[in-house]
N, C-alpha and C. Protein backbone atom coordinates (compact mmCIF):
# COMPACT_ATOMS: atom_id res chain seq x y z
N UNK A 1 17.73 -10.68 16.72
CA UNK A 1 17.35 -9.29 16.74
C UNK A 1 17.89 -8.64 15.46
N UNK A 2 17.05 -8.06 14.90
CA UNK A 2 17.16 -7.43 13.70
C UNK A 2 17.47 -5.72 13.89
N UNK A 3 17.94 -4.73 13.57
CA UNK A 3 18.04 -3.51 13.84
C UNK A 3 17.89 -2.84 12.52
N UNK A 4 17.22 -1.65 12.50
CA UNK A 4 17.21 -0.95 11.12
C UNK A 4 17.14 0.60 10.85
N UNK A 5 18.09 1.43 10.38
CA UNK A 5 18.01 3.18 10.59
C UNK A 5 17.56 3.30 9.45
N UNK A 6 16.88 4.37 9.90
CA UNK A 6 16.14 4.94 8.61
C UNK A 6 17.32 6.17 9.07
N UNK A 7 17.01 6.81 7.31
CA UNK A 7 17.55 8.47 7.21
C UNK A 7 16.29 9.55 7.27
N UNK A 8 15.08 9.43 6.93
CA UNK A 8 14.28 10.33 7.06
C UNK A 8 12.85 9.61 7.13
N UNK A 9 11.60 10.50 7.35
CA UNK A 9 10.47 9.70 7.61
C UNK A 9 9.97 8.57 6.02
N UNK A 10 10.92 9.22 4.95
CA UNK A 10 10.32 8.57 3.87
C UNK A 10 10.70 7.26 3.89
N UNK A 11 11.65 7.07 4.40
CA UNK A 11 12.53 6.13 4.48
C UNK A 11 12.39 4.85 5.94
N UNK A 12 11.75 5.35 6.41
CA UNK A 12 11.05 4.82 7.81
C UNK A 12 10.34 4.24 6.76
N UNK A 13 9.32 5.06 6.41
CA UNK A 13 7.97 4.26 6.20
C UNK A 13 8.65 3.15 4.85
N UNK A 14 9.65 3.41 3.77
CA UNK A 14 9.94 2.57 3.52
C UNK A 14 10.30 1.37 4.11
N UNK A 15 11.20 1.79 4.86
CA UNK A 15 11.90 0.26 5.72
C UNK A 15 10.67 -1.05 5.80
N UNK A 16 9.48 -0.21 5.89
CA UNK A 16 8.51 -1.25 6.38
C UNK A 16 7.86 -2.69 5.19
N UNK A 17 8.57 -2.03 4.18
CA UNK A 17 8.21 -3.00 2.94
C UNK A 17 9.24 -4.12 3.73
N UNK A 18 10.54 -3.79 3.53
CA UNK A 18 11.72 -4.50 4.27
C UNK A 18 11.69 -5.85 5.01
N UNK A 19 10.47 -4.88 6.72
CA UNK A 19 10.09 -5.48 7.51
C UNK A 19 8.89 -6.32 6.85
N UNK A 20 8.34 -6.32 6.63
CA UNK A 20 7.17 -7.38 5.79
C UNK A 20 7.88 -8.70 5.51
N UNK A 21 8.51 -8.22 4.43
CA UNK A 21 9.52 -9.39 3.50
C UNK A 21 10.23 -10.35 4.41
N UNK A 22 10.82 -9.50 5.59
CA UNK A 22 11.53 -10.28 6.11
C UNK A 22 10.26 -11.45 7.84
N UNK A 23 9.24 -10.55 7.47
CA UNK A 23 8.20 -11.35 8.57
C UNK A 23 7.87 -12.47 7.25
N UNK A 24 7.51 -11.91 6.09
CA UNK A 24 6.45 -13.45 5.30
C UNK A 24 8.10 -14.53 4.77
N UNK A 25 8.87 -14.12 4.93
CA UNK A 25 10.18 -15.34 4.52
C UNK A 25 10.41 -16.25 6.05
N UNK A 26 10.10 -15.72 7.38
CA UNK A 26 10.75 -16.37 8.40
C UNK A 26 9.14 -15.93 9.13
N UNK A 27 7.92 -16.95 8.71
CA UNK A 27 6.48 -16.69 9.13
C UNK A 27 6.80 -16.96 10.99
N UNK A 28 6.35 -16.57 12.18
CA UNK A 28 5.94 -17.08 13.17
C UNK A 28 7.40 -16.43 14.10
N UNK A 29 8.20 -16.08 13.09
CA UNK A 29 9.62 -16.21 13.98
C UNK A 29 10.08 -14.71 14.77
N UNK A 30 9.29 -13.93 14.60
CA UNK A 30 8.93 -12.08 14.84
C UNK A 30 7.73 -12.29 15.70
N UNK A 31 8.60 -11.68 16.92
CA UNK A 31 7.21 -11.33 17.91
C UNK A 31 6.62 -10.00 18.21
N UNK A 32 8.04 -9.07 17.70
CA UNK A 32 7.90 -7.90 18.38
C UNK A 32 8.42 -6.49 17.50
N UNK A 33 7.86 -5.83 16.97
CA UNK A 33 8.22 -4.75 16.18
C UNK A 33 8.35 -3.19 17.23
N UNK A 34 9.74 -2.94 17.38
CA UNK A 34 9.77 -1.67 18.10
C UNK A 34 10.17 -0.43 16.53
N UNK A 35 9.35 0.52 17.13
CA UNK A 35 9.80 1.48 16.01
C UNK A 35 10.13 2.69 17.40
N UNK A 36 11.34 3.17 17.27
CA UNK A 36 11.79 4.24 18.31
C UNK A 36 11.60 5.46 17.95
N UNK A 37 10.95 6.31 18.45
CA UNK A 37 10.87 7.99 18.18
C UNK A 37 10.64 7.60 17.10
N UNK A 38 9.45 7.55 16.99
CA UNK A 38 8.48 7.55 15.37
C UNK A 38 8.44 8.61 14.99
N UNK A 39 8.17 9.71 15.90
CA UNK A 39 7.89 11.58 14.89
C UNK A 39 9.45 12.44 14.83
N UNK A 40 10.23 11.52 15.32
CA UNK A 40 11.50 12.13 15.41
C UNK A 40 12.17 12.59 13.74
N UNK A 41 12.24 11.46 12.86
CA UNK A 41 12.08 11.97 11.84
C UNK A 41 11.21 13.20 10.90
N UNK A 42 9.86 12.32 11.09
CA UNK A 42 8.90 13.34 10.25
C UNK A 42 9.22 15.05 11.13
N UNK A 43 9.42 15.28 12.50
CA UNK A 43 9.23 16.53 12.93
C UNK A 43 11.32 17.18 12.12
N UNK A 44 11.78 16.60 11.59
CA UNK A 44 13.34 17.16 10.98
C UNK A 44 12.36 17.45 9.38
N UNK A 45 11.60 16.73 8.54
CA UNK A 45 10.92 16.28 7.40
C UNK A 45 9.93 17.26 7.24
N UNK A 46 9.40 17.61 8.35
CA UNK A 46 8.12 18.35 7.77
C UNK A 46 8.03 19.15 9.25
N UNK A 47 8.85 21.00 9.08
CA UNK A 47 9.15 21.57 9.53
C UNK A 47 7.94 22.91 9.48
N UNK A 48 7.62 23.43 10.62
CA UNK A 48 7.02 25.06 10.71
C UNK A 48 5.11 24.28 10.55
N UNK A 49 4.23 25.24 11.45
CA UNK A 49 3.12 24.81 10.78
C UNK A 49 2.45 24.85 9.60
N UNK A 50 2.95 25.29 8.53
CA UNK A 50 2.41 25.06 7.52
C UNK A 50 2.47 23.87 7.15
N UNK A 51 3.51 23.16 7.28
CA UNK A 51 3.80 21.45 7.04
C UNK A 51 2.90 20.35 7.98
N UNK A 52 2.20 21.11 8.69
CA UNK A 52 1.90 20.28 10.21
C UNK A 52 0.93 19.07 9.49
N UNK A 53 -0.67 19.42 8.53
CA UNK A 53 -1.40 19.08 7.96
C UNK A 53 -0.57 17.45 6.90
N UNK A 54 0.63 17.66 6.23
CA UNK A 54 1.42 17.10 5.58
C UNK A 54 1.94 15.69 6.39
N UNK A 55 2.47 16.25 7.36
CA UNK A 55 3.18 15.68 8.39
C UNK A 55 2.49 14.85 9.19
N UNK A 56 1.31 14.91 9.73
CA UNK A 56 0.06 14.47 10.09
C UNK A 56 -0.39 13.41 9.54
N UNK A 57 -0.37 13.64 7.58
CA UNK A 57 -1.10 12.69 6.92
C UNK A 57 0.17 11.77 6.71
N UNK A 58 1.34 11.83 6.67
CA UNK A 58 2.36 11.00 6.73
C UNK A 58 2.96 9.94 8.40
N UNK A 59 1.87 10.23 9.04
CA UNK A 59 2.12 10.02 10.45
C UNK A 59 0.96 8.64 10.33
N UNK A 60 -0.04 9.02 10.01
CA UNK A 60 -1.40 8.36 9.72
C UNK A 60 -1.31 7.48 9.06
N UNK A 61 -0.36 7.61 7.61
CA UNK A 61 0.03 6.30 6.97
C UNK A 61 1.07 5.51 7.69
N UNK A 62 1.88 5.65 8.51
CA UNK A 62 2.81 4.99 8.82
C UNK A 62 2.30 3.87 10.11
N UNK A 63 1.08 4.85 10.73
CA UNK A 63 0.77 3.90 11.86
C UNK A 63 -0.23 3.00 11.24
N UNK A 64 -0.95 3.59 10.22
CA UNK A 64 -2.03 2.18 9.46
C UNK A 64 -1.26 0.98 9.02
N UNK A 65 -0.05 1.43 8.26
CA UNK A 65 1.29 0.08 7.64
C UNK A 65 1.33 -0.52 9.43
N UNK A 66 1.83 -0.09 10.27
CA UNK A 66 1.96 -0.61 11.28
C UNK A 66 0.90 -1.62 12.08
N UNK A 67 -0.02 -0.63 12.10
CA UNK A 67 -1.15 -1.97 12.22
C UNK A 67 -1.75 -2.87 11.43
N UNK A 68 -1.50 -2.87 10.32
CA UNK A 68 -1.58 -3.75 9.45
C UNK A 68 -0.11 -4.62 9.06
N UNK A 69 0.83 -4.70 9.40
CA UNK A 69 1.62 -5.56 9.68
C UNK A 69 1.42 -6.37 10.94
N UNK A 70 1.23 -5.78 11.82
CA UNK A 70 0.22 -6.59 12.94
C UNK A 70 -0.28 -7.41 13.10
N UNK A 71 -1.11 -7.25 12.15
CA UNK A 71 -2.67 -7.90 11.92
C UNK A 71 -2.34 -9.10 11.14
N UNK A 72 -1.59 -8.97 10.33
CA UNK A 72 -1.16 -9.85 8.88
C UNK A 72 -0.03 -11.16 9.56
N UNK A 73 0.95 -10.21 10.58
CA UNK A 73 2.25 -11.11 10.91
C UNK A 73 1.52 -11.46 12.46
N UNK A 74 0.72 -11.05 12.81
CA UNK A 74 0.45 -11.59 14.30
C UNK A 74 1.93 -11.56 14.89
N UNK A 75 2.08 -9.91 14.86
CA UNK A 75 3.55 -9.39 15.50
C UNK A 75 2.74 -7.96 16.66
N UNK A 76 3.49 -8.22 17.73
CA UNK A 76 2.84 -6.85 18.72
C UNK A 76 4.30 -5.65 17.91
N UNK A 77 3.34 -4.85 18.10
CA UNK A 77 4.12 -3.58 17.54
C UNK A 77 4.06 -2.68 18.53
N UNK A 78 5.30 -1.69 19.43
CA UNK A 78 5.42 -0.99 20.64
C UNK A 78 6.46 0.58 20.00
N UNK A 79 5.63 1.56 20.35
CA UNK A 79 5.59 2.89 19.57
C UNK A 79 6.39 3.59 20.69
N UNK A 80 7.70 4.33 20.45
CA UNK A 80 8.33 5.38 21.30
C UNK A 80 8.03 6.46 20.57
N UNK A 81 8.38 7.65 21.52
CA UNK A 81 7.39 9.04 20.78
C UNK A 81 8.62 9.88 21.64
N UNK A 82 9.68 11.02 21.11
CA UNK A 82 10.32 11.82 21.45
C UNK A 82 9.55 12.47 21.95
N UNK A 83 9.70 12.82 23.76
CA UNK A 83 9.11 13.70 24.69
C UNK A 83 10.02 15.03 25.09
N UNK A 84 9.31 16.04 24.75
CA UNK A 84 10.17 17.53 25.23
C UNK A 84 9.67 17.82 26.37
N UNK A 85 10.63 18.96 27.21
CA UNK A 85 9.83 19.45 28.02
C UNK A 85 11.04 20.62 28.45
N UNK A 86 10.02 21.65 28.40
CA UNK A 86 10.86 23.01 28.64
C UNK A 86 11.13 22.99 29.79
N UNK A 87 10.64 22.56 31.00
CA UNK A 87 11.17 22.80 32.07
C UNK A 87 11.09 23.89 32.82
N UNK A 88 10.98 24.15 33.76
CA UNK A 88 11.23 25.50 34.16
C UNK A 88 9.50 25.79 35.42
C-alpha cells in the first residue's frame, strides 16, 4: 500500500504523474487507486462563485487523468466526495 498527500488541488492532480510512474515501473502490481475527498482540496483552491466555472474545469481534468490511468494501467479507480449537511 502506497499512501500520498497532496497540499492543494494543483498538487493532487500533480501527484498523478507520480502515480503513473510508479503503475508503468511495477506493470500489473496496482489494482486499486483510491483518491479521498477529491473536491476537498479544489473547494479550499477555488473559493466564492466566481471561481465555481475554474474549479469545475479543474475537477474535469482531474477525473479525465483518472480515467485514463484506468484505462492505460487496467487499475479500478474508487472516488470519495466530502458530504455536508446542515442538518436541522
Amino acid at each position: 500500500m502506497h499512501i500520498l498527500y497532496c497540499l492543494s488541488g494543483e498538487h493532487q492532480y500533480e501527484l498523478l504523474d507520480s502515480v503513473a510512474a510508479k503503475f508503468h515501473e511495477e506493470p500489473g502490481v496496482f489494482k486499486l487507486l483510491i483518491v479521498d475527498s477529491v473536491m476537498a482540496l479544489f473547494r479550499v483552491d477555488f473559493t466564492g462563485r466566481g471561481e465555481l466555472a475554474d474549479r469545475q474545469q479543474k475537477l474535469a481534468q482531474m477525473l479525465s487523468r483518472l480515467q485514463k490511468l484506468s484505462e492505460e494501467f487496467n487499475v479500478a479507480v474508487f472516488i470519495t466526495n466530502q458530504v455536508c449537511d446542515k442538518g436541522g
